[in-house]
N, C-alpha and C. Protein backbone atom coordinates (compact mmCIF):
# COMPACT_ATOMS: atom_id res chain seq x y z
N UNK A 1 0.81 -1.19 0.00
CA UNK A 1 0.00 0.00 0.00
C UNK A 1 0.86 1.26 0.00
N UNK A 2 2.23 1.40 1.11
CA UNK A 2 2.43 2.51 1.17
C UNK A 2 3.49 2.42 -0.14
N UNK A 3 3.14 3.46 -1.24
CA UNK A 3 4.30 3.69 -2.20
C UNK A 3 5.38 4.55 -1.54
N UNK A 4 5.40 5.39 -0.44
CA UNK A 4 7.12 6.37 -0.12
C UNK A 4 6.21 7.03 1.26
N UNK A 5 7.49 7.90 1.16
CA UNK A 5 6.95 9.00 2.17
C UNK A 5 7.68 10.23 1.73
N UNK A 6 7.42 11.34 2.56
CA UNK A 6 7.66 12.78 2.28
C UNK A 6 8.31 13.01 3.38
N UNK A 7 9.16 13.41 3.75
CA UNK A 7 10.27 14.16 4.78
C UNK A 7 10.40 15.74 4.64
N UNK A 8 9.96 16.77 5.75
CA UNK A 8 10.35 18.29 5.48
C UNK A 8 11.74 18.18 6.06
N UNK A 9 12.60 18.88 5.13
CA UNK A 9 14.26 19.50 6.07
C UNK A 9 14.38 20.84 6.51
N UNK A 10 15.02 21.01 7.07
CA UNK A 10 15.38 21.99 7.31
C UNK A 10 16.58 22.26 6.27
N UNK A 11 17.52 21.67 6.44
CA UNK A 11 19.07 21.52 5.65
C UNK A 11 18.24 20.07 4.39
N UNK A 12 17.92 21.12 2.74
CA UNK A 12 17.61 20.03 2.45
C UNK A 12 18.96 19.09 1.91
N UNK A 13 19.75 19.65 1.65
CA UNK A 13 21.19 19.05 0.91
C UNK A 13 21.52 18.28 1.97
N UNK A 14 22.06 18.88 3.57
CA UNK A 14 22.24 17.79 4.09
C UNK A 14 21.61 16.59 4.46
N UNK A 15 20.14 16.60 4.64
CA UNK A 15 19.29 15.62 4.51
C UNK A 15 19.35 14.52 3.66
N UNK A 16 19.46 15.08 2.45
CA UNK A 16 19.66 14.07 0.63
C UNK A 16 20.76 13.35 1.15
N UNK A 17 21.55 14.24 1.45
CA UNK A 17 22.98 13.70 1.30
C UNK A 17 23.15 12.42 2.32
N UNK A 18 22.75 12.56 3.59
CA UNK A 18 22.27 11.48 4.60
C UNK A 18 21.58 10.38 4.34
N UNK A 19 20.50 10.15 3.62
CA UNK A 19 19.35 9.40 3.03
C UNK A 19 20.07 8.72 1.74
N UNK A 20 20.30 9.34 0.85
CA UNK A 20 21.50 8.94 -0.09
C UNK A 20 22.76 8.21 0.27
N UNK A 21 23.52 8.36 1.05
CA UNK A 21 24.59 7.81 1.67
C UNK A 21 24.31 6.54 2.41
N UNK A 22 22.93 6.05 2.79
CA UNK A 22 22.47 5.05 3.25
C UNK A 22 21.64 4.07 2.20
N UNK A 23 21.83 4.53 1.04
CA UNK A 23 21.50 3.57 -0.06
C UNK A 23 20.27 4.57 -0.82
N UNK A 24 20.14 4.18 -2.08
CA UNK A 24 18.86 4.48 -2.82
C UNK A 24 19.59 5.42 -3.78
N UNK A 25 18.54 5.85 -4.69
CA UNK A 25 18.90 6.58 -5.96
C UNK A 25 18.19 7.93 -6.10
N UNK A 26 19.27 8.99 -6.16
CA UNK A 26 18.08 10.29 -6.50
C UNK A 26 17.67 10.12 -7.87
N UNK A 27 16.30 10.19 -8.26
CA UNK A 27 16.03 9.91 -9.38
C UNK A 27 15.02 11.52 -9.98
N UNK A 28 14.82 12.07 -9.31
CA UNK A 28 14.43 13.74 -9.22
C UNK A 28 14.58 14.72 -8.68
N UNK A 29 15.45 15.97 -8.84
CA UNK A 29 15.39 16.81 -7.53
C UNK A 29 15.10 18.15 -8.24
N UNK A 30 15.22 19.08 -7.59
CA UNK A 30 15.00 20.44 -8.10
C UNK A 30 15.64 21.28 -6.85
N UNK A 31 16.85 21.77 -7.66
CA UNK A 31 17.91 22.67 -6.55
C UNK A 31 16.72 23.47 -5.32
N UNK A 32 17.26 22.99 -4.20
CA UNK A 32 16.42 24.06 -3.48
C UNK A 32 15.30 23.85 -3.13
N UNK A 33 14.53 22.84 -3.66
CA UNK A 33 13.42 22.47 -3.37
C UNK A 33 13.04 20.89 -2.96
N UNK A 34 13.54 19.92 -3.48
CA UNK A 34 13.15 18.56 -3.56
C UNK A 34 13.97 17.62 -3.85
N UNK A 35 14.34 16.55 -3.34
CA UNK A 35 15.10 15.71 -4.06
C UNK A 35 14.25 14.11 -4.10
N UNK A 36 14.53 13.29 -4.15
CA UNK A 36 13.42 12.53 -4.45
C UNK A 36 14.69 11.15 -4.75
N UNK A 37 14.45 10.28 -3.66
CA UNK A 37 15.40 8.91 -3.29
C UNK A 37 14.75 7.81 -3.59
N UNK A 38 15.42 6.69 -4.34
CA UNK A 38 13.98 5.66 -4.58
C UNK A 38 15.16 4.81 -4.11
N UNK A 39 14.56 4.10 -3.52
CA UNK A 39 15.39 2.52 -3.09
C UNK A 39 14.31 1.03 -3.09
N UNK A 40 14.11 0.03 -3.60
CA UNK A 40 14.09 -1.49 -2.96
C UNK A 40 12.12 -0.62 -3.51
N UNK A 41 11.75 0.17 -4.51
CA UNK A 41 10.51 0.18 -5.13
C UNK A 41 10.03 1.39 -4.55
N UNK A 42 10.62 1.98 -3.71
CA UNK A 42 9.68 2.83 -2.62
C UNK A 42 10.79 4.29 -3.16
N UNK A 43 9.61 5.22 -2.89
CA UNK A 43 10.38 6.88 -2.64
C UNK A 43 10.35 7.76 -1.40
N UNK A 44 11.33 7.83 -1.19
CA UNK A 44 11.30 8.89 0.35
C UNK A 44 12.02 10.02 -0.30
N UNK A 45 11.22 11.29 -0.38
CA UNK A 45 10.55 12.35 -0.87
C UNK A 45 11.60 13.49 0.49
N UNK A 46 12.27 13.98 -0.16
CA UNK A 46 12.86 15.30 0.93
C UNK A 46 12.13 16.81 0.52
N UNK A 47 11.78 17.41 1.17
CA UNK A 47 11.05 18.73 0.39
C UNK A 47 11.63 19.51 1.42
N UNK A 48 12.20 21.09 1.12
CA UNK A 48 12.57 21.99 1.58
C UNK A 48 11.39 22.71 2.51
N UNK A 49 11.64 22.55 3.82
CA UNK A 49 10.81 23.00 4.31
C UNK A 49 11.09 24.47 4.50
N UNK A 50 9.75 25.36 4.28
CA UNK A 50 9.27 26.67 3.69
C UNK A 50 9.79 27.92 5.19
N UNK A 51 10.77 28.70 4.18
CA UNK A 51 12.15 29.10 4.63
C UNK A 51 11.11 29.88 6.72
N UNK A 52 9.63 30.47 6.36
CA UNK A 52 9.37 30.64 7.92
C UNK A 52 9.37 29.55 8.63
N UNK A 53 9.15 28.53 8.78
CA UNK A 53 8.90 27.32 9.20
C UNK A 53 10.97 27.10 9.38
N UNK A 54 11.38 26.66 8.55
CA UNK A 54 12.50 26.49 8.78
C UNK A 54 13.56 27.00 9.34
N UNK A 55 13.63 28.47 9.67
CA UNK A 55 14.07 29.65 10.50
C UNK A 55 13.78 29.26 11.69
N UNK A 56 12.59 28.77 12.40
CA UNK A 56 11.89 28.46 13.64
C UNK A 56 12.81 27.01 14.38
N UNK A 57 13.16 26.13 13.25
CA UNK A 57 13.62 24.37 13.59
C UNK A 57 15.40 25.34 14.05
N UNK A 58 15.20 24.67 15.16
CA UNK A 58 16.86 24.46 15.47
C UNK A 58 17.61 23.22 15.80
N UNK A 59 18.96 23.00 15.37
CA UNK A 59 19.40 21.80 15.11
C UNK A 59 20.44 21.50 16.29
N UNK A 60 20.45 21.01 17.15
CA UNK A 60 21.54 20.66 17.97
C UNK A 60 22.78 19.71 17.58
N UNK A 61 23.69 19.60 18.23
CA UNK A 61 24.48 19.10 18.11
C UNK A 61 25.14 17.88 19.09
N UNK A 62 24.68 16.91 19.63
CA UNK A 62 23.86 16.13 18.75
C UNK A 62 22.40 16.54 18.31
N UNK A 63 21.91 15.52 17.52
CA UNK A 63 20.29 16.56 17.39
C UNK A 63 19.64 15.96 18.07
N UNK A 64 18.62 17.10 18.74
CA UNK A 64 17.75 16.42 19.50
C UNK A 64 16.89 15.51 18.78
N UNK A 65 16.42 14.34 19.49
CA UNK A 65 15.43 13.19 18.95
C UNK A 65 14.11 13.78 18.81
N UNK A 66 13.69 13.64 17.62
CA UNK A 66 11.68 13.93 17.86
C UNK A 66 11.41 12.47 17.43
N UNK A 67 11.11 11.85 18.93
CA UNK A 67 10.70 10.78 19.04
C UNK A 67 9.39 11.30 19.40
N UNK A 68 8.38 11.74 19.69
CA UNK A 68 7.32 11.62 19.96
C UNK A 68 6.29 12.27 18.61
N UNK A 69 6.76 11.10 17.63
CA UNK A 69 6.06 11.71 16.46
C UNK A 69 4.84 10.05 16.15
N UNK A 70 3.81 10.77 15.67
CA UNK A 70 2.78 9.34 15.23
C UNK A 70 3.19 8.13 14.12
N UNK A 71 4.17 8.55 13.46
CA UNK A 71 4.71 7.99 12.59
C UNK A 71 6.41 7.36 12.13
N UNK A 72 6.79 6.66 12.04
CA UNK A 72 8.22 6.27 11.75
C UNK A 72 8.76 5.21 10.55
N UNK A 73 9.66 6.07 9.95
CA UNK A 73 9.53 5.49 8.54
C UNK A 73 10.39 4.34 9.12
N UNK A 74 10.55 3.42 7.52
CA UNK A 74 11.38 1.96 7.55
C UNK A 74 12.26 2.62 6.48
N UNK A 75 13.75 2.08 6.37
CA UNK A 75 14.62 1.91 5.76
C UNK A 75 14.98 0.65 5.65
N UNK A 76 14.74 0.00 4.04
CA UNK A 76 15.64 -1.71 3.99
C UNK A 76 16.77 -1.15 3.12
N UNK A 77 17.74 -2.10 4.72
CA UNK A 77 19.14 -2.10 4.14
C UNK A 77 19.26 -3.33 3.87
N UNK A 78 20.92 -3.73 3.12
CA UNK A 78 20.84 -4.73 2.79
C UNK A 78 22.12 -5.29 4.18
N UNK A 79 22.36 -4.41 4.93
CA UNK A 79 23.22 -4.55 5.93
C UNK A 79 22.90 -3.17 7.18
N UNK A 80 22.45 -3.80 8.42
CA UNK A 80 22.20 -2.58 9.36
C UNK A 80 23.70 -1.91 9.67
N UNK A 81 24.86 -3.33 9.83
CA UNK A 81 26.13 -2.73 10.04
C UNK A 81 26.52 -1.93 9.69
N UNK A 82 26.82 -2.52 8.23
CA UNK A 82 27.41 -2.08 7.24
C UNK A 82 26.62 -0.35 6.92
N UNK A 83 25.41 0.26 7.36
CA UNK A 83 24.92 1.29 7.17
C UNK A 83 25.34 2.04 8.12
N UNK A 84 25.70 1.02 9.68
CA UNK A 84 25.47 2.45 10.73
C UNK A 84 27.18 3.08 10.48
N UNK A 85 28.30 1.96 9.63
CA UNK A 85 29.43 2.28 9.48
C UNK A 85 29.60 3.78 8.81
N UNK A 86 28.15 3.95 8.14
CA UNK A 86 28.88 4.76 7.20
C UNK A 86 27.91 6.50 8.28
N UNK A 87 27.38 6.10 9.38
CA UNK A 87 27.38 7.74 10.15
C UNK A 87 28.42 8.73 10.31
N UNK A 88 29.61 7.84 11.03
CA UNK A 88 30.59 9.36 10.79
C UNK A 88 30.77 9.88 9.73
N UNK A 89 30.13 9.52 8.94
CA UNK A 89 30.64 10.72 7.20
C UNK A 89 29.24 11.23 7.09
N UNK A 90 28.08 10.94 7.37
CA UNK A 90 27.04 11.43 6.79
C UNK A 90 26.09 12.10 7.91
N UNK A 91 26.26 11.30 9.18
CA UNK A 91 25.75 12.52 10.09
C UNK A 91 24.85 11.50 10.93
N UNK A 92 24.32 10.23 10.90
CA UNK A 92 23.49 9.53 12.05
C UNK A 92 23.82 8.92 13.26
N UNK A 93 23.28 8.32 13.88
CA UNK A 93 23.61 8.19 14.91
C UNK A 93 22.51 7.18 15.34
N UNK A 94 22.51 6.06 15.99
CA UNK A 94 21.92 4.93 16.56
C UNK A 94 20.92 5.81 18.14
N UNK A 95 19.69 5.22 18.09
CA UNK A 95 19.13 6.06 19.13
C UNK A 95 19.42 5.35 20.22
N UNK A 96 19.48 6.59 21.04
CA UNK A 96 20.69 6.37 22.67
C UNK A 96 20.04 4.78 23.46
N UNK A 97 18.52 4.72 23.41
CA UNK A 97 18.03 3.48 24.21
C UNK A 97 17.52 2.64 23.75
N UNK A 98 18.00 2.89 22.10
CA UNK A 98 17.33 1.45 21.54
C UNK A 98 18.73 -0.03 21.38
N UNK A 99 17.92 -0.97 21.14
CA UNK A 99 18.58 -2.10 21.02
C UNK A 99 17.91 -2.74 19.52
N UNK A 100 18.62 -3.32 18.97
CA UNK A 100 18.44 -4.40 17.80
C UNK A 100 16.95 -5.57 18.39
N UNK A 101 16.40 -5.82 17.35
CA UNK A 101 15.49 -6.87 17.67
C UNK A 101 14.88 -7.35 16.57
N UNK A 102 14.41 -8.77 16.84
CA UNK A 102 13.99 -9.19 15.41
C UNK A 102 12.29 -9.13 15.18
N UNK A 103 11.68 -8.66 14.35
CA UNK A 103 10.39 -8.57 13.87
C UNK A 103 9.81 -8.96 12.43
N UNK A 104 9.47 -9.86 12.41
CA UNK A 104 8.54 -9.82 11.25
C UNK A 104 9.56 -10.82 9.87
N UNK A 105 10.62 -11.45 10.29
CA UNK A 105 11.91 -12.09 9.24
C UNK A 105 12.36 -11.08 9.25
N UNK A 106 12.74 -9.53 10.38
CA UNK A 106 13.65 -8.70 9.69
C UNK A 106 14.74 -8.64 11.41
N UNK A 107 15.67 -7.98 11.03
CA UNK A 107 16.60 -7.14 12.01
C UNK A 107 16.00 -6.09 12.04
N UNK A 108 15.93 -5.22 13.20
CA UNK A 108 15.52 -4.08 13.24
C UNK A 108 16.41 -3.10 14.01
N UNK A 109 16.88 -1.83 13.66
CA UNK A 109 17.28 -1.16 14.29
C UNK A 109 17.28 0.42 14.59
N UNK A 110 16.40 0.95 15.54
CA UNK A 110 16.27 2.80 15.37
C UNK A 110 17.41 3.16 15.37
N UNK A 111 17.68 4.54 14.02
CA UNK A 111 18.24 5.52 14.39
C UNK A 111 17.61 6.97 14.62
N UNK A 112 18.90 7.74 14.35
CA UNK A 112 18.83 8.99 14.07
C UNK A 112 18.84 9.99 13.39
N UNK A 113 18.28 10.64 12.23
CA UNK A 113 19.18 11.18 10.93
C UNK A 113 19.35 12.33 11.61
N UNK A 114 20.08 13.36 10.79
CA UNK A 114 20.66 14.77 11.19
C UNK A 114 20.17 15.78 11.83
N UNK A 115 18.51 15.67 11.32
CA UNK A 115 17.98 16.56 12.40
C UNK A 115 16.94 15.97 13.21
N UNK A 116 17.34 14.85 13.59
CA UNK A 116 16.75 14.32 14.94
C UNK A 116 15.72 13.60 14.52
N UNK A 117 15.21 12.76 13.10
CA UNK A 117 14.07 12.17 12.95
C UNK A 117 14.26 10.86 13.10
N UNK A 118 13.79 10.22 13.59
CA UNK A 118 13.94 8.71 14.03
C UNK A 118 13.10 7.92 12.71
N UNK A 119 13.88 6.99 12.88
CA UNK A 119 13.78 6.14 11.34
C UNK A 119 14.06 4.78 12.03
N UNK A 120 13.33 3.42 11.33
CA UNK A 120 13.89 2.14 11.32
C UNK A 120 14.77 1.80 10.23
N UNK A 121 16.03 1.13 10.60
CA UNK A 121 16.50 -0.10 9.46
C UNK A 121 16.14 -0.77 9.64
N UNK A 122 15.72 -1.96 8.62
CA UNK A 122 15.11 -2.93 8.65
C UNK A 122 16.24 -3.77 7.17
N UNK A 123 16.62 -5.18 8.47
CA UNK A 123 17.96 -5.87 6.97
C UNK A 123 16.80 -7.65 7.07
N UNK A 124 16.57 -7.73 6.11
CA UNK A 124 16.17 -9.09 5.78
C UNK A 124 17.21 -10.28 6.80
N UNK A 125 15.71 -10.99 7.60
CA UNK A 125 17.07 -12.20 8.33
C UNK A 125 17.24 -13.21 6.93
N UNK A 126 18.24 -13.86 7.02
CA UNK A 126 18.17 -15.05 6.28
C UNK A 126 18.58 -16.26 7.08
N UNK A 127 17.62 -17.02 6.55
CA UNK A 127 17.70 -18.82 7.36
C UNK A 127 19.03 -19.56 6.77
């Protein structure tokens, strides 16, 4: 059912660049406005969030978590390791009290992207 999702940034370049660096293909963007990641059939959609709105978001360092959101996307990797290896270059970070667990034939693991949105990996188990 779900074909993608939509993500607002604040920093949309650094966002792409984060989401991108963890696998998938930009296959549309428009400087400044949109970039558009397709991975494994699905699109997760970055849109520049609208410069009053974005003036207001402040980014810490680390970033703070907005964990108390109704929704949390999935990311399939084809390796959770092998993805969280690549944070020091791109900016994530594993969330402080989560642990790995298995659900559904998958690995699961929360992170963090750059400005604090919590996301699942999700790596196929194999028997």
């Amino acid at each position: 059912m779900l074909k993608g999702a939509v993500l607002y940034a604040k920093d949309l370049g650094m966002l792409a660049e984060f989401y991108l660096a963890l696998g998938g293909t930009a296959t549309s963007a428009q400087e400044g406005e949109f970039v558009t990641i397709e991975a494994h059939g699905s699109e997760l959609i970055i849109l520049q969030a609208p410069q009053h709105v974005a003036s207001q978001i402040q980014i810490t360092d680390p970033p703070a978590v907005r964990a108390s959101t109704p929704i949390k996307p999935i990311l399939l990797v084809d390796s959770i390791d092998e993805t969280i290896a690549k944070f020091p270059k791109c900016g994530g970070m594993i969330l402080a009290e989560s642990s790995r667990w298995e659900f559904n034939g998958h690995l699961v693991q929360d992170i963090v992207d750059p400005e604090g949105n919590v996301v699942q990996l999700w790596q196929v188990l194999t028997s």
